[in-house]
Protein backbone atom coordinates (compact mmCIF):
# COMPACT_ATOMS: atom_id res chain seq x y z
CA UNK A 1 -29.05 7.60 8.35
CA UNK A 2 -27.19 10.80 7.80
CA UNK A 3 -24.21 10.82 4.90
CA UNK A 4 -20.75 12.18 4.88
CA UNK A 5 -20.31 14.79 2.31
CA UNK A 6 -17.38 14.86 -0.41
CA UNK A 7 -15.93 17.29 1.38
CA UNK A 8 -15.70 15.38 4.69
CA UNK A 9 -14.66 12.52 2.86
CA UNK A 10 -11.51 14.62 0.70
CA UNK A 11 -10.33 16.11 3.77
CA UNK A 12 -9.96 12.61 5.40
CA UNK A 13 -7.82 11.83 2.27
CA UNK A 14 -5.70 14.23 1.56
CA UNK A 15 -4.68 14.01 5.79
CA UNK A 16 -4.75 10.13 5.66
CA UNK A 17 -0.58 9.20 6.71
CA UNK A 18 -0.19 6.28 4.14
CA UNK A 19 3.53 6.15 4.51
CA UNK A 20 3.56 2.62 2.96
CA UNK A 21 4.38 1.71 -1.01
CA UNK A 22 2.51 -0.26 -2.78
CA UNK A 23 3.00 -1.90 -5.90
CA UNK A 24 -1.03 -1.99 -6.76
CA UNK A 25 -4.44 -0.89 -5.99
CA UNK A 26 -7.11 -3.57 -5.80
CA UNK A 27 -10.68 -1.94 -5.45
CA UNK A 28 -13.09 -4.07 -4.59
CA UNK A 29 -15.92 -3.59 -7.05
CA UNK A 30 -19.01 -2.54 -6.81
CA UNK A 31 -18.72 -0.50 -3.09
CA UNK A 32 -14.94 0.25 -3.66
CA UNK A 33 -14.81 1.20 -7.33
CA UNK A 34 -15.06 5.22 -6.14
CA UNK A 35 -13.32 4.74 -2.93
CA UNK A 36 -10.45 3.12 -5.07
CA UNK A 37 -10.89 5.40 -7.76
CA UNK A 38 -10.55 8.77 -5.09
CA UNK A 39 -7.71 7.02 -3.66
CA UNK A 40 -5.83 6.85 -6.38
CA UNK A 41 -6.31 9.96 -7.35
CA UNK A 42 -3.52 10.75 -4.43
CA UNK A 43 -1.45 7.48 -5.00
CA UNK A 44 -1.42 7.29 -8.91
CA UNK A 45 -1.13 3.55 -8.47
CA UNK A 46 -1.92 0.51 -11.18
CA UNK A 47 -5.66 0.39 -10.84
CA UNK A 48 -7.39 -3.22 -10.82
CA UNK A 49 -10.92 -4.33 -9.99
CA UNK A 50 -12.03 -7.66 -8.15
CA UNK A 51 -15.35 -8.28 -8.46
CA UNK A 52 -16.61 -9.74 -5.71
CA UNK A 53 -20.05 -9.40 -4.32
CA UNK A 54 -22.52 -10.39 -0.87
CA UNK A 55 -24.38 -7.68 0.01
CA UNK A 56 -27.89 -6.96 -2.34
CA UNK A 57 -29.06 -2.75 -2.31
CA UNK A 58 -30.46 -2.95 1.20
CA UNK A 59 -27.16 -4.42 2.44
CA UNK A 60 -28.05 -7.68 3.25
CA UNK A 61 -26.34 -10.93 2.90
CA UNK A 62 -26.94 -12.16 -0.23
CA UNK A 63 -25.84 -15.84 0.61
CA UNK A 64 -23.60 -17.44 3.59
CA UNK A 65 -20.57 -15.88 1.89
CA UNK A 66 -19.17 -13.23 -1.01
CA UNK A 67 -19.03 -14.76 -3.76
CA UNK A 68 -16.28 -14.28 -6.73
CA UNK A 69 -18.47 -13.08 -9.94
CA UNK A 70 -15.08 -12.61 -12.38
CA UNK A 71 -11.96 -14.08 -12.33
CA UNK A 72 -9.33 -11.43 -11.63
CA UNK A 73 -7.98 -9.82 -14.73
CA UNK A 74 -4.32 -8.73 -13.21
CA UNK A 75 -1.47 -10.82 -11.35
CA UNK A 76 -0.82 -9.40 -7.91
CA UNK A 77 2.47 -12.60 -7.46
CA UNK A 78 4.81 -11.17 -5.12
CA UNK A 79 2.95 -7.59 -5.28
CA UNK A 80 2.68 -5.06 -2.53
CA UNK A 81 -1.39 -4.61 -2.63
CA UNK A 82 -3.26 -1.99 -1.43
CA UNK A 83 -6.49 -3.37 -1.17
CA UNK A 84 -9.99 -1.00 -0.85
CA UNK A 85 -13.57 -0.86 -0.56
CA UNK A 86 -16.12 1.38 0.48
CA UNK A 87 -16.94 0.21 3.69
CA UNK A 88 -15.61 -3.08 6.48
CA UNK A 89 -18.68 -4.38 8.50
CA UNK A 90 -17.74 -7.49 9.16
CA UNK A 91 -14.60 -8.35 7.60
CA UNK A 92 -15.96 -11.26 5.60
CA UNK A 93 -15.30 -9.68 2.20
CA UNK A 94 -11.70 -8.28 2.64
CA UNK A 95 -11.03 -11.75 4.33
CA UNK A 96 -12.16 -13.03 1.22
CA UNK A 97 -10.60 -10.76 -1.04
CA UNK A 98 -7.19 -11.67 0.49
CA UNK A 99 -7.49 -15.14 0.69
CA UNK A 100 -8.24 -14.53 -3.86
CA UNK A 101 -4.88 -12.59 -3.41
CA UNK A 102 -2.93 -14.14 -1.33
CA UNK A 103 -0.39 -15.01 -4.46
CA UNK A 104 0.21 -10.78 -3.32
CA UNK A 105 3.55 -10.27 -0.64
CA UNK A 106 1.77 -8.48 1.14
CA UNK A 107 -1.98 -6.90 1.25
CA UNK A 108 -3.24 -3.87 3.55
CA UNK A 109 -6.84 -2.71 3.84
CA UNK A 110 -8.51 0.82 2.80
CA UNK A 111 -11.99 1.47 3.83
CA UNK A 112 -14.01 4.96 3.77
CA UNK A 113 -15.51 3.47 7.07
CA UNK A 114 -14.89 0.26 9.19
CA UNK A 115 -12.03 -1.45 10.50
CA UNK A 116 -9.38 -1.40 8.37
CA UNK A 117 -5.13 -0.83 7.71
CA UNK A 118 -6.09 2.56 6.46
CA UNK A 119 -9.91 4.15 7.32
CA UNK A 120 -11.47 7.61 7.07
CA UNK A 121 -14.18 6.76 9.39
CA UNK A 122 -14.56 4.12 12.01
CA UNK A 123 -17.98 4.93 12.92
CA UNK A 124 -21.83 3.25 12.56
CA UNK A 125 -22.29 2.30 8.41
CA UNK A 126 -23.36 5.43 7.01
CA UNK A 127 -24.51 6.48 3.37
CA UNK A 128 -21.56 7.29 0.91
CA UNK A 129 -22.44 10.58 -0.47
CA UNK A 130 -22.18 9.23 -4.12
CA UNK A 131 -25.01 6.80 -3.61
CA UNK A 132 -28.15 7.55 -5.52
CA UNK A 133 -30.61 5.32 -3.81
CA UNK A 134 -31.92 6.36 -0.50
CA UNK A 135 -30.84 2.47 0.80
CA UNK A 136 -27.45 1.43 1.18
């Protein structure tokens, strides 16, 4: 499974239209930590992690459904979120994520790849070019 480079990946960011404000960023830790992190380097928004996790290093469910591992650390009441992660296969963790939100006005989705308000990529999972292990 081939990788996108940095490169491919700042391009898609600094041409990304995100005409939208947003009162927060919300990346969804671990897979969006360094999306989020990139991100912001464009939107210089408050930076928050939500730690939720389902996948395991081979990507693979690790139960029926993500699972909250810490309780969020920030109050998104009546917030504009901008909510991001690495990558949207299914949906079933940004549905999650937003339903632990949903105090937020309003929440929109950023993904490197998958289906989402805001994505790079729409395209067959790939390997983000910052992970180490040959698995994803």
């Amino acid at each position: 499974m081939a990788a996108k480079s940095f490169e491919d990946i700042h391009r898609r960011l600094r041409e990304i239209d995100i005409p939208e404000s947003f009162d927060l960023l919300v990346a969804i830790a671990s897979g969006g930590i360094i999306p989020g992190a990139l991100l912001n380097e464009r939107l210089r928004l408050p930076f928050n992690l939500l730690y939720i996790n389902w996948r395991d290093a081979d990507n693979e469910p690790r139960g029926p459904q993500p699972a909250l591992l810490r309780a969020p650390d920030f109050d998104c009441d009546g917030q504009r979120v901008l909510l991001a992660d690495d990558r949207v296969k299914t949906g079933a963790t940004i549905k999650f994520a937003k339903h632990l939100l949903s105090a937020a006005r309003d929440i929109k989705t950023f993904a490197i790849n998958g289906s989402a308000d805001y994505a790079l990529f729409d395209e067959d999972c790939f390997r983000m070019p910052w992970r180490i292990a040959e698995k994803f």
